[in-house]
Protein backbone atom coordinates (compact mmCIF):
# COMPACT_ATOMS: atom_id res chain seq x y z
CA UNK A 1 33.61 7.24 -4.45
CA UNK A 2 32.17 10.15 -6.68
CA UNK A 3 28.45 9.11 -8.30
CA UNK A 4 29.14 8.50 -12.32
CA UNK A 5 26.81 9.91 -14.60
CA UNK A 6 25.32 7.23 -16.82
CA UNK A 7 23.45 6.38 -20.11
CA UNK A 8 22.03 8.88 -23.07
CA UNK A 9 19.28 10.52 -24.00
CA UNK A 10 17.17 12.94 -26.59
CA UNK A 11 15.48 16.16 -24.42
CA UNK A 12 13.86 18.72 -26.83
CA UNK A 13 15.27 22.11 -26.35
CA UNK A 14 12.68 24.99 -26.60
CA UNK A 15 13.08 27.91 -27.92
CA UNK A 16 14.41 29.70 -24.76
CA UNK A 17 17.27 27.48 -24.29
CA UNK A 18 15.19 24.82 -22.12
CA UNK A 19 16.33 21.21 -21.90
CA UNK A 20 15.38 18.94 -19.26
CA UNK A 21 18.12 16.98 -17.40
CA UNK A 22 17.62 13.29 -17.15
CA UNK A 23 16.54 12.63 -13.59
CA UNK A 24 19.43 10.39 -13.41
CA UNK A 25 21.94 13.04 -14.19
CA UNK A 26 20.57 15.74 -11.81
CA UNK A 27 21.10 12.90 -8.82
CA UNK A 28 24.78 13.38 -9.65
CA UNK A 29 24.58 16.54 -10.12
CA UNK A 30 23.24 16.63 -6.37
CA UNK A 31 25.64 14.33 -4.90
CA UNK A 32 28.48 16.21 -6.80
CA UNK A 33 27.78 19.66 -5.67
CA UNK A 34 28.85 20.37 -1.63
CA UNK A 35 26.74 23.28 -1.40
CA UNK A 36 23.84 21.34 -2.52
CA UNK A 37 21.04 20.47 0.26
CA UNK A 38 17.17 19.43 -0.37
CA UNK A 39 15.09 22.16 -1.34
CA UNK A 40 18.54 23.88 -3.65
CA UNK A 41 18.93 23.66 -7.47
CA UNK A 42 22.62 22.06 -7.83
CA UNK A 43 25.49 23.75 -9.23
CA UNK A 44 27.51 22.81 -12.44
CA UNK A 45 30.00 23.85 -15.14
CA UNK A 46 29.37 24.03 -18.50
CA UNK A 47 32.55 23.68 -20.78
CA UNK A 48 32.19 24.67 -23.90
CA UNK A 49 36.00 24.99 -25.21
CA UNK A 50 37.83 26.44 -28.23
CA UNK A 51 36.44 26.03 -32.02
CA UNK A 52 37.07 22.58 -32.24
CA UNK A 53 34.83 21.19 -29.67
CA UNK A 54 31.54 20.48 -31.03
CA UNK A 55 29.79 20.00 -27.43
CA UNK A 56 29.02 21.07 -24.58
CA UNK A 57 30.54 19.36 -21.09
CA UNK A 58 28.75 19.74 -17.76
CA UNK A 59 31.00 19.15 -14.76
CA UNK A 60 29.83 18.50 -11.41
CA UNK A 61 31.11 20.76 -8.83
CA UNK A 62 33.31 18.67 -7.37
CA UNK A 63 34.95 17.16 -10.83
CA UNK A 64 35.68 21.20 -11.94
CA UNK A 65 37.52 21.30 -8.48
CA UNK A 66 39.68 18.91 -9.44
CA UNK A 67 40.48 20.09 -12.32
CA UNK A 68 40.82 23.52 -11.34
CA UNK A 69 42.99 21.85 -8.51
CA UNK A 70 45.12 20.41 -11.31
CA UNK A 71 45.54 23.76 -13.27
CA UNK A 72 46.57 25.25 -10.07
CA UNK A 73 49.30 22.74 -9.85
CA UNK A 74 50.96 23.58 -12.99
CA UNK A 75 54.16 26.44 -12.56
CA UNK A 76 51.96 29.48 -12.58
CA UNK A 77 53.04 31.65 -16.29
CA UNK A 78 53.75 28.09 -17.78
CA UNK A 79 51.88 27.96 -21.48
CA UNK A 80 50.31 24.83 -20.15
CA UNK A 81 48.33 26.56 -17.19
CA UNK A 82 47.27 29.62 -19.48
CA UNK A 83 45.83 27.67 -22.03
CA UNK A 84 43.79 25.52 -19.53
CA UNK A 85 42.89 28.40 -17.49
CA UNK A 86 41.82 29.45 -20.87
CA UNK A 87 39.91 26.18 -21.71
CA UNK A 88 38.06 25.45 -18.02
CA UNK A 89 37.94 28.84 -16.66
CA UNK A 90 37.45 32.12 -19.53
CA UNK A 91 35.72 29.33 -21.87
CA UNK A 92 32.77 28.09 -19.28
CA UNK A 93 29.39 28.80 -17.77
CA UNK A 94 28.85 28.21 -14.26
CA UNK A 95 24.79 28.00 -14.10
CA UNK A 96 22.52 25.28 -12.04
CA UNK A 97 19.43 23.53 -12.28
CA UNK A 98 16.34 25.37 -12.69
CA UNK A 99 12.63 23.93 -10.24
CA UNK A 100 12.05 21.96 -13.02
CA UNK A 101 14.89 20.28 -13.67
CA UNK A 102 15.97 22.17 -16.71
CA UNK A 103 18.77 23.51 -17.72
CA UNK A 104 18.96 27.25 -19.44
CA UNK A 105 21.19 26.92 -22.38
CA UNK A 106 22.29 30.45 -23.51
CA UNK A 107 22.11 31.38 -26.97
CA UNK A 108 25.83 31.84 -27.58
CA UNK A 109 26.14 27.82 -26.19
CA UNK A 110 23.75 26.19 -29.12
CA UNK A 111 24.98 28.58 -31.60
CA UNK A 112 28.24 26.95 -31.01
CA UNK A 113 27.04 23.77 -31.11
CA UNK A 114 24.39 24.11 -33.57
CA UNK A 115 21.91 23.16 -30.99
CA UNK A 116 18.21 23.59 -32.21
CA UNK A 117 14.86 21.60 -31.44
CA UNK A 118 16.69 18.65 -29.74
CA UNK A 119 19.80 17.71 -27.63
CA UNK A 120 21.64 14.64 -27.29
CA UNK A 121 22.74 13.70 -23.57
CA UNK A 122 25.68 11.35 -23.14
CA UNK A 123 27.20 10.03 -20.15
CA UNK A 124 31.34 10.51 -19.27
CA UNK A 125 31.77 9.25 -15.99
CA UNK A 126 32.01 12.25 -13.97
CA UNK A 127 30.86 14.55 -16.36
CA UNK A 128 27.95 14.70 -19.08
CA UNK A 129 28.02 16.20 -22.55
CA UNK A 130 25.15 18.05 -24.57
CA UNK A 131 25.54 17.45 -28.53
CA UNK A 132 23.93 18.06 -31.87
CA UNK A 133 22.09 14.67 -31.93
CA UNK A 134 23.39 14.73 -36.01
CA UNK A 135 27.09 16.06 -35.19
CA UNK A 136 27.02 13.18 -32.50
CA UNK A 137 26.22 10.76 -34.98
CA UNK A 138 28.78 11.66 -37.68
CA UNK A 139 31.53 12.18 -35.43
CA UNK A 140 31.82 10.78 -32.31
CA UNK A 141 29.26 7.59 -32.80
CA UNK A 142 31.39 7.19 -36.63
CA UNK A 143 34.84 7.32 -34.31
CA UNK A 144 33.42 4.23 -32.12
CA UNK A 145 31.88 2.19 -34.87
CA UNK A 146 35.48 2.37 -36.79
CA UNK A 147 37.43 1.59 -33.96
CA UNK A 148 35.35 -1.63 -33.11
CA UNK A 149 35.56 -2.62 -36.92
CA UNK A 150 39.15 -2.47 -36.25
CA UNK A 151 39.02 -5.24 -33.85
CA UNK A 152 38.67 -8.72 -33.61
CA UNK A 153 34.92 -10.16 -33.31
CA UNK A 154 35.66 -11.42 -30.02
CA UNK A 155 37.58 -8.25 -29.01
CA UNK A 156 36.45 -7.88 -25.43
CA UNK A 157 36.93 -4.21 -24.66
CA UNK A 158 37.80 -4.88 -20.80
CA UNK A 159 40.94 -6.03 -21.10
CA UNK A 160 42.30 -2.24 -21.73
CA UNK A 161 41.08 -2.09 -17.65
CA UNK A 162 43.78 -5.33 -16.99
CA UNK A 163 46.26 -2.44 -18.95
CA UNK A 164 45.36 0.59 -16.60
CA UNK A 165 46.32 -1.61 -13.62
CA UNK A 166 49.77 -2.33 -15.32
CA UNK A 167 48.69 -6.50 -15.90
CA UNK A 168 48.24 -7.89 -19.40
């Protein structure tokens, strides 16, 4: 089974573009990239999407496979496989970690995202995302707060795994 990135974090981001990785994430970064031996800086995908996507998400080389594996899949000329070729592979940045554990952010990427002085680091399983630590905060950290509101106080949230499995 594929390492799963975990937890969040703030990294300041200098005026370069500079934002250290947590030391957690790079480990799956490692594990995630075949190419990647001791002494290498390991390989990732930065996704950074159409307008609407207000963050940046870092693949590990072996999760963009499988999604590139996917895209292949579809009927080649099909809408569907155009617009994700579109998505994963015309709007990405293949890059890696630097010595220092750092990751170059180009200038196009925080304009985007509004990135300035400080990034927000959030786990997704097998992929990270890099976020506005405000545009986190009204949007996706507003989205979960209102959802759980929604639910009961005793609400235990792993019953939608029961659901996945096709029980409950």
């Amino acid at each position: 089974m594929t390492r799963r990135f975990r937890g969040e974090s703030h990294h300041k981001v200098d005026a370069k573009g500079r934002v250290s990785i947590p030391a957690s994430f790079r480990r799956v970064l490692e594990a995630g990239d075949p190419e990647w031996t001791d002494g290498l800086n390991p390989n990732l995908v930065i996704v950074y999407g159409d307008h609407r996507r207000h963050y940046l998400e870092c693949y590990t080389m072996e999760a963009i496979e499988e999604v590139d594996a996917q895209i292949a899949a579809l009927p080649r000329g099909s809408m569907e496989r155009k617009m994700l070729q579109r998505l994963f592979h015309g709007q990405s940045f293949p890059t890696n970690v630097d010595e220092t554990g750092r990751l170059v952010l180009p200038a196009k990427l925080r304009q985007k995202i509004g990135l300035e002085g400080e990034a927000f680091f959030i786990a997704a399983g097998d992929t990270f995302q890099i976020w506005k630590p405000e545009t986190y905060e009204e949007e996706e950290l507003a989205k979960t707060e209102e959802w759980l509101d929604e639910l009961p106080e005793d609400f235990d949230p792993l019953i939608y795994l029961d659901k996945a499995r096709g029980e409950g």
